[in-house]
Protein backbone atom coordinates (compact mmCIF):
# COMPACT_ATOMS: atom_id res chain seq x y z
CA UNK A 1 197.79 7.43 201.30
CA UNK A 2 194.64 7.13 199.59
CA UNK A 3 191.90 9.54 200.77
CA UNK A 4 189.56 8.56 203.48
CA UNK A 5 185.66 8.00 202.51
CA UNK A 6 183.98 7.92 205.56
CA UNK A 7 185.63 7.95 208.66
CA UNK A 8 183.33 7.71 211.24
CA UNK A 9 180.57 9.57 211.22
CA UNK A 10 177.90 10.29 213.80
CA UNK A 11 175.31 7.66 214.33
CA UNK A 12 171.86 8.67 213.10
CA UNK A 13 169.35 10.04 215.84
CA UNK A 14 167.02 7.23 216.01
CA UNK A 15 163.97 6.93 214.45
CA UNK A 16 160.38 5.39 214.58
CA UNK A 17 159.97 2.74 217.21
CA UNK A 18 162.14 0.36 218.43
CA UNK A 19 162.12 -2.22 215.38
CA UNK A 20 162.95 0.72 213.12
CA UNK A 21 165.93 2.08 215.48
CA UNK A 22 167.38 -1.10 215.40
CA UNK A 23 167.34 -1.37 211.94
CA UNK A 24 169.07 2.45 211.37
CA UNK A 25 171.90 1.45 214.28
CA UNK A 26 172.20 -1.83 211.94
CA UNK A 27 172.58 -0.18 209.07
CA UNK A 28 175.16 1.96 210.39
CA UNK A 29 177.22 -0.45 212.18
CA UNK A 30 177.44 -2.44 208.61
CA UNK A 31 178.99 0.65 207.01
CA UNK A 32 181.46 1.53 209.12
CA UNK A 33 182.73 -2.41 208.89
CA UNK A 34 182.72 -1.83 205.38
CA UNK A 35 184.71 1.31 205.47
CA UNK A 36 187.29 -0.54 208.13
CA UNK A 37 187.50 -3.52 205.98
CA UNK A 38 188.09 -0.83 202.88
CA UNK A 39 190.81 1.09 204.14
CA UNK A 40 192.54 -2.13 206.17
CA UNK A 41 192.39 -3.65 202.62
CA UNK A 42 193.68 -0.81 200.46
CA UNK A 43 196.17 0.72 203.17
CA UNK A 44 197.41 -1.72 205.85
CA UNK A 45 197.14 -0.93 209.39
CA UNK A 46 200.67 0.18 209.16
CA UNK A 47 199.60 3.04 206.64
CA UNK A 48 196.41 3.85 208.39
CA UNK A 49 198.31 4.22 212.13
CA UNK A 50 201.24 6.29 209.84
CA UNK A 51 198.32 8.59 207.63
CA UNK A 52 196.50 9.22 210.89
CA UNK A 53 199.72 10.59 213.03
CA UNK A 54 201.03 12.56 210.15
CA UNK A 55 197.77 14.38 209.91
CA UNK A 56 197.14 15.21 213.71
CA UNK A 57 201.39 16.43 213.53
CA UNK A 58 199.86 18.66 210.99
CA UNK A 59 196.71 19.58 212.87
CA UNK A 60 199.20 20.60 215.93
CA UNK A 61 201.42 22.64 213.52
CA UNK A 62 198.87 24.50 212.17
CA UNK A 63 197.27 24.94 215.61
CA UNK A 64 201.02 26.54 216.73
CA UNK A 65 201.05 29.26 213.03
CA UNK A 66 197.90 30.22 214.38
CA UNK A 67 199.03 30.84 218.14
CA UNK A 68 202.22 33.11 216.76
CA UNK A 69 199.72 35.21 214.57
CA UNK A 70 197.66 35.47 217.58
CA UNK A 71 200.11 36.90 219.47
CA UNK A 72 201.66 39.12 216.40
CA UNK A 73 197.99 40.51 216.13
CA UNK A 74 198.36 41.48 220.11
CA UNK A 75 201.45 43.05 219.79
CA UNK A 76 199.58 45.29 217.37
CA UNK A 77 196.97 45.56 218.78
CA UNK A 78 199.06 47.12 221.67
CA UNK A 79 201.05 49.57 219.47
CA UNK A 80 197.75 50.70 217.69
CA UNK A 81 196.93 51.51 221.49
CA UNK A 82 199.67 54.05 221.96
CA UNK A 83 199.44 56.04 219.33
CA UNK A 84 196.04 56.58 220.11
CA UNK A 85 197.03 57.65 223.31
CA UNK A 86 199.95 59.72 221.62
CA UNK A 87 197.31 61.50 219.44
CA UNK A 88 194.71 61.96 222.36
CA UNK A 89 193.82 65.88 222.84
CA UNK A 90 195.89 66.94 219.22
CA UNK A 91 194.03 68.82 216.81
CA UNK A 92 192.92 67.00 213.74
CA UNK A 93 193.08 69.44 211.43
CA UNK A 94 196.91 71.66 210.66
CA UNK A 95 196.38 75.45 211.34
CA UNK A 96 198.82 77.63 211.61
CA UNK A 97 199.56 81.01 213.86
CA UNK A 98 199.83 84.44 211.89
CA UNK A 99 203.13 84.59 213.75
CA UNK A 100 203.74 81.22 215.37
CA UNK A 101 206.63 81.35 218.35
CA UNK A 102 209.11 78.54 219.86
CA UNK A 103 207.05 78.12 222.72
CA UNK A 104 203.63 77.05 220.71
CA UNK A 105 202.34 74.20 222.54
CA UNK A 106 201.26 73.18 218.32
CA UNK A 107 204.32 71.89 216.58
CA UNK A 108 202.62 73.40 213.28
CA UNK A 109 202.33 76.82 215.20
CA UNK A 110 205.89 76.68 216.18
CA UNK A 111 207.13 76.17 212.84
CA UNK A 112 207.66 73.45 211.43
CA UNK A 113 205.16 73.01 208.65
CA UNK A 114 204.33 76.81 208.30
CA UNK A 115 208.17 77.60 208.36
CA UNK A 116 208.88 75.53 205.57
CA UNK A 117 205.63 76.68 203.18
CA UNK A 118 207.76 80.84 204.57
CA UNK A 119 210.84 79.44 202.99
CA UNK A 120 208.94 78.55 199.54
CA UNK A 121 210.33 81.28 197.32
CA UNK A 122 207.61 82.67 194.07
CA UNK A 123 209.17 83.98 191.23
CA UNK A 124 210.59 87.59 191.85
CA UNK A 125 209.28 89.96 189.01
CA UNK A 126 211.80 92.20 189.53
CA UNK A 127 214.84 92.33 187.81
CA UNK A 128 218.60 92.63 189.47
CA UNK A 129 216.40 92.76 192.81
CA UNK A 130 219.49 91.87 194.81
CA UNK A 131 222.11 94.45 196.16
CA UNK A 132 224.45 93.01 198.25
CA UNK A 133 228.91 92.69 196.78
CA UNK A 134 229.33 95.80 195.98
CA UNK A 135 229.06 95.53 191.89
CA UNK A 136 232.49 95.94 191.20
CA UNK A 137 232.66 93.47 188.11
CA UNK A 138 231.50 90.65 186.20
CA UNK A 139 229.68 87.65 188.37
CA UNK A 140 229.40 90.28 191.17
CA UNK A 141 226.25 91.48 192.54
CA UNK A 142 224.41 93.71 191.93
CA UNK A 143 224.69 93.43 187.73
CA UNK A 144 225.92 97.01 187.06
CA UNK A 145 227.13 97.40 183.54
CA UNK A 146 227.56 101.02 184.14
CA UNK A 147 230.45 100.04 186.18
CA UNK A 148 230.44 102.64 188.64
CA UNK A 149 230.72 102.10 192.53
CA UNK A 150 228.19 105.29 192.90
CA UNK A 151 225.85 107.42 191.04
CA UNK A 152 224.17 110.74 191.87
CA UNK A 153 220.59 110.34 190.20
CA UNK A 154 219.36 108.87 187.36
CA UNK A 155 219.99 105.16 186.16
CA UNK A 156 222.67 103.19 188.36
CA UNK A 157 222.66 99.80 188.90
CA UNK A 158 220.76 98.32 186.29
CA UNK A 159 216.93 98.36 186.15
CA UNK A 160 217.05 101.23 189.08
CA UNK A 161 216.46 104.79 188.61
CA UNK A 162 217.73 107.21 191.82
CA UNK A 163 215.04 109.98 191.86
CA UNK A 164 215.83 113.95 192.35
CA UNK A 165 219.59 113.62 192.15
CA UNK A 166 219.56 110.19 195.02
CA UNK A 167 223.43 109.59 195.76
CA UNK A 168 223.56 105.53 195.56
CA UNK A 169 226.63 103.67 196.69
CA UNK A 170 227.19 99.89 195.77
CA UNK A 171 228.45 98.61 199.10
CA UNK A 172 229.25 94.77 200.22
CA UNK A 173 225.96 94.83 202.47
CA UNK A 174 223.94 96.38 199.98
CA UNK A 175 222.95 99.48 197.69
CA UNK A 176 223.34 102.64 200.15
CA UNK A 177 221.15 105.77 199.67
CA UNK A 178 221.94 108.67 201.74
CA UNK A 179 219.47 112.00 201.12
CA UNK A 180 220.04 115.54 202.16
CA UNK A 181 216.95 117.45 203.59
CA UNK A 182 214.78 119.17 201.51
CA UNK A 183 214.25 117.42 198.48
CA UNK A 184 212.04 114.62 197.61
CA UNK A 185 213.74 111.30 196.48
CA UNK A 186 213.31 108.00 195.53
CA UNK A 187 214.28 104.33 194.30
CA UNK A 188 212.49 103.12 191.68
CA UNK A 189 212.40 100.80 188.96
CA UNK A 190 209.83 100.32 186.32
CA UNK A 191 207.67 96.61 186.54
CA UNK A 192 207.50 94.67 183.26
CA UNK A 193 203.89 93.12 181.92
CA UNK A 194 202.13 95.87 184.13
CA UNK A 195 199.29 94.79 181.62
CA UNK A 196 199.06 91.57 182.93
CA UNK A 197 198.91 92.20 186.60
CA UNK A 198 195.49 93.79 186.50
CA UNK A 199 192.93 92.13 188.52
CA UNK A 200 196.23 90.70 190.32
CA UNK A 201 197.00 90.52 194.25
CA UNK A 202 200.79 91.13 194.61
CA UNK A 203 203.22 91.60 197.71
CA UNK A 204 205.80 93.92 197.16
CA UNK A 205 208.60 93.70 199.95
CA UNK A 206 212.08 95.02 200.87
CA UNK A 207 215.13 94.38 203.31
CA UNK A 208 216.51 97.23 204.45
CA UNK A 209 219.71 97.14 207.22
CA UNK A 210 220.20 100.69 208.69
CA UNK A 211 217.74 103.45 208.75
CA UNK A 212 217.92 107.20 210.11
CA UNK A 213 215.32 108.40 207.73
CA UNK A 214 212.53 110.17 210.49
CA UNK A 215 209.00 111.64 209.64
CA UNK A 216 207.94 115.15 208.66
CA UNK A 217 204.89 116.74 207.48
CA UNK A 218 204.82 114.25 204.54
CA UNK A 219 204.94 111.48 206.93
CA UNK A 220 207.32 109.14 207.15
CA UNK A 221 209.23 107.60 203.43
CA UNK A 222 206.79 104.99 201.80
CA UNK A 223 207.49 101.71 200.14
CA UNK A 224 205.35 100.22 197.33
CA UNK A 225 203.69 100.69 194.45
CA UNK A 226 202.72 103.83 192.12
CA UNK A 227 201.93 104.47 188.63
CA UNK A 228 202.97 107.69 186.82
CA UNK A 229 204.28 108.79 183.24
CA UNK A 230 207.74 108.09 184.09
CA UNK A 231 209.85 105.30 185.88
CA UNK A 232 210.59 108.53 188.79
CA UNK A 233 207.09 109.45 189.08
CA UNK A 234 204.20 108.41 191.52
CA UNK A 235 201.07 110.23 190.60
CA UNK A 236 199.15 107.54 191.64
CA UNK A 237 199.68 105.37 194.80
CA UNK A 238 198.83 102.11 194.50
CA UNK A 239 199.50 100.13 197.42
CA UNK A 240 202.25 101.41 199.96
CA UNK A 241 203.11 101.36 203.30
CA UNK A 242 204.99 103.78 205.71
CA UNK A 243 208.79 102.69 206.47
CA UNK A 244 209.85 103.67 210.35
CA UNK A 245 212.77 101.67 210.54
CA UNK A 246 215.37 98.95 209.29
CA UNK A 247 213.87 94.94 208.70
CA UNK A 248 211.81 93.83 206.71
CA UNK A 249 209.06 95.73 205.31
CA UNK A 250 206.03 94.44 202.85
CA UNK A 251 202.63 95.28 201.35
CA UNK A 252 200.09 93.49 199.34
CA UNK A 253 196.99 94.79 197.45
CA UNK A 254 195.45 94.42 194.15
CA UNK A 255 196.46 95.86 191.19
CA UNK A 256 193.55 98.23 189.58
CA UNK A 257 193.13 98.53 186.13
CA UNK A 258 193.81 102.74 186.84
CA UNK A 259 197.57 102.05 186.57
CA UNK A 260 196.76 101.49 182.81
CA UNK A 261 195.60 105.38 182.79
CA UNK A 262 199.45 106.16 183.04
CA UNK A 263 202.68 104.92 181.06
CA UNK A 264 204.76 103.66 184.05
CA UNK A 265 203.95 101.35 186.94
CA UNK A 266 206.48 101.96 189.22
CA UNK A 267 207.75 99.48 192.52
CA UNK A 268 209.72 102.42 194.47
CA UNK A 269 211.07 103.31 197.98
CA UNK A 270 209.97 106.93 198.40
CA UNK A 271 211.55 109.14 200.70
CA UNK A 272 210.42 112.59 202.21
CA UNK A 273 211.91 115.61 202.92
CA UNK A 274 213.57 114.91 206.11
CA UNK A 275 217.18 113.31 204.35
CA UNK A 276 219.11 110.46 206.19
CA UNK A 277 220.56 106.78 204.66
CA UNK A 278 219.85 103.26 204.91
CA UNK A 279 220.78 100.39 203.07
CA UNK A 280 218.58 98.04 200.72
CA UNK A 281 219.69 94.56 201.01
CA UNK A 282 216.60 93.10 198.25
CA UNK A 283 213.52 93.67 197.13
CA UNK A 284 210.65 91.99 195.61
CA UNK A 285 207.34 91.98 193.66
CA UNK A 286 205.71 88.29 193.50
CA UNK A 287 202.20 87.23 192.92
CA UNK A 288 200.06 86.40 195.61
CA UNK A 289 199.52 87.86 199.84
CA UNK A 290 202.74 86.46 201.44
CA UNK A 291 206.01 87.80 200.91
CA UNK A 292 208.62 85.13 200.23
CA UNK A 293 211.83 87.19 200.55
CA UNK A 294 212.97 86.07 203.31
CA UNK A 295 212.36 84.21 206.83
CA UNK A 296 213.41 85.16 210.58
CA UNK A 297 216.36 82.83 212.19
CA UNK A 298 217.24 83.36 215.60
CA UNK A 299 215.53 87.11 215.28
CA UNK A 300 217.42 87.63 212.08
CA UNK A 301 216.16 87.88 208.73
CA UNK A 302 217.63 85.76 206.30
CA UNK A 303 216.98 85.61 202.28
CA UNK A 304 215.08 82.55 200.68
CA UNK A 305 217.42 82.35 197.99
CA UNK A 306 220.26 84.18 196.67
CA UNK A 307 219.88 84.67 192.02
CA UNK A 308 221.83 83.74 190.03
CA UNK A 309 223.83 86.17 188.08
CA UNK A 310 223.83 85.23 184.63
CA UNK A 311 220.07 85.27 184.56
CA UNK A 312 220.26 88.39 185.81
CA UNK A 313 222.08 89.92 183.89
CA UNK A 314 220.69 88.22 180.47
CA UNK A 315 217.21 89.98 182.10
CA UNK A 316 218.68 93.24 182.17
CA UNK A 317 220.15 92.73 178.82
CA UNK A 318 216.86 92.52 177.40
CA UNK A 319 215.29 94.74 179.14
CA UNK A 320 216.09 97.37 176.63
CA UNK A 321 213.72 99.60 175.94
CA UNK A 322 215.09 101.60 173.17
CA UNK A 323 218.99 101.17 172.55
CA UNK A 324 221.43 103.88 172.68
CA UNK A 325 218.59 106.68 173.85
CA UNK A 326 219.39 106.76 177.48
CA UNK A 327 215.99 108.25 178.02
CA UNK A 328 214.17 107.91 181.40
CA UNK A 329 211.59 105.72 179.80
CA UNK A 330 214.10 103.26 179.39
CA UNK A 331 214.78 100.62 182.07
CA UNK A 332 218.15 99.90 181.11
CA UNK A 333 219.62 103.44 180.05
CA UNK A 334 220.25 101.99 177.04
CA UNK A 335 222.79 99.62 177.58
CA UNK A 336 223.29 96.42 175.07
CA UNK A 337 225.45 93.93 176.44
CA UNK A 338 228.12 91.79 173.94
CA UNK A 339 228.96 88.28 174.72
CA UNK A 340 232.24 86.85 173.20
């Protein structure tokens, strides 16, 4: 179909006086016979009746696509309209409660979000940090290359010192320490790269299932941090905090550049004079003021992750201070491991 010139267009507003609007009307009266005559010529009246239906069928389809995106624009329209009411009255910003409950009204108090970031385990800069199954051979924890199921004092498991003759058992829930009144004791290991955690905020934390340890004129056993000229010595406390019972215990502070005053800086469980037991299920030392060991389930604390053993023990491995002295200065006793 060829394409329409003019196709009748509005008659001019007339003009001038009468002579002249008659003239104008003329004029476009003659046109539109010459466009007739034009397209009656070139297209037929059969193609002119057939061009003109097939473009109002268009016109109507058209007009119907329009009238379905009308109503697809209502129907979101509507939807857009209940999730504004959905989010009417909620906060717009997260926050999240120092210790958020089940019965929050805020789904970010209640957990959630702030349970998940809890979860998020940082490195541990401890090394064979945990205790429980008993020890008793290779790919069991803890790593004890010394191979025996208890110690009285001195290096045991490896990395760990036991302080003024400690008896430590290696148990299936954990490393045991029981204490007799009247002597001061302790659980201590020494912290790598003490250098480079000056200036440094650090949480130190530990599980502990079981406790009949009670206070005396010392106070009651402390947990933390201490510097001192051996890994069994705590001349200077440098963040701790008093232990009353079993759970979960932590402390966070920043590391002063005093500890570099002494040889040792020392993560340790100190206990007084009193004696009793309990049973260390892990511990850690991580960067930053959360702990990360573990997370409450159901009122029950649960690790973040369990290690895994051959790192473990390749960290103890080369945490060898001096080979073959067994000297208290030495983290690991002085124990080289072979691999076939």
């Amino acid at each position: 179909m060829a394409k329409l010139r003019v196709l009748g267009e509005n008659p001019p507003h007339p003009r001038g006086n009468g002579e002249n609007q008659l003239r104008e009307l003329r004029d476009y009266l003659t046109r539109m016979k010459d466009e007739l005559e034009f397209l009656l010529t070139h297209l037929g009246e059969d193609n002119l009746d057939g061009g003109l239906t097939e473009y109002l069928r268009r016109i109507r389809e058209q007009s119907g696509q329009i009238s379905g995106i009308q109503e697809k624009i209502a129907d979101i329209e509507g939807e857009i309209s209940d999730i504004d009411t959905a989010l009417s009255g909620k906060q717009d910003t997260l926050t999240f409660d120092d210790a958020p409950t089940a019965s929050s009204s805020n789904p970010v108090k209640s957990g959630g979000v702030h349970t998940g970031l809890q979860r998020k385990a940082d490195r541990n800069l401890l090394r064979n940090w945990y205790f429980p199954g008993g020890g008793t051979g290779a790919g069991i924890f803890p790593v004890n290359t010394r191979g025996q199921a208890s110690y009285t004092g001195g290096y045991c498991c490896d990395g760990w010192y036991g302080r003024g003759s400690l008896p430590v058992s290696l148990t299936t829930g954990g490393v045991q320490i029981t204490a007799t009144a009247g002597t001061l004791r302790g659980f201590t290991q020494s912290v790598d790269s003490r250098e480079a955690l000056v200036g440094k905020k650090v949480t130190a934390s530990i599980l502990l299932d079981g406790w009949t340890f009670t206070s005396d004129s010392d106070g009651f056993p402390k947990f933390g941090l201490f510097a001192g000229g051996r890994v069994y010595q705590w001349t200077l406390d440098v963040i701790s905090k008093s232990i009353t019972g079993a759970g979960l215990w932590s402390v966070t502070g920043t590391i002063p550049d005093t500890i570099l005053d002494y040889n040792k800086l020392n993560i340790a469980l100190h206990l007084n004079k009193t004696g009793g037991s309990a049973t260390i299920v892990a511990a850690k030392l991580e960067l930053g003021d959360e702990q990360t060991l573990a997370h409450r389930e159901n009122g029950v604390w649960v690790l973040n992750e369990i290690p895994d053993y051959e790192q473990e023990l390749i960290r103890c491995a080369t945490s060898v201070a001096n080979a073959g002295s067994g000297s208290y200065d030495d983290p690991n006793c002085g124990k080289v491991i072979a691999y076939a």
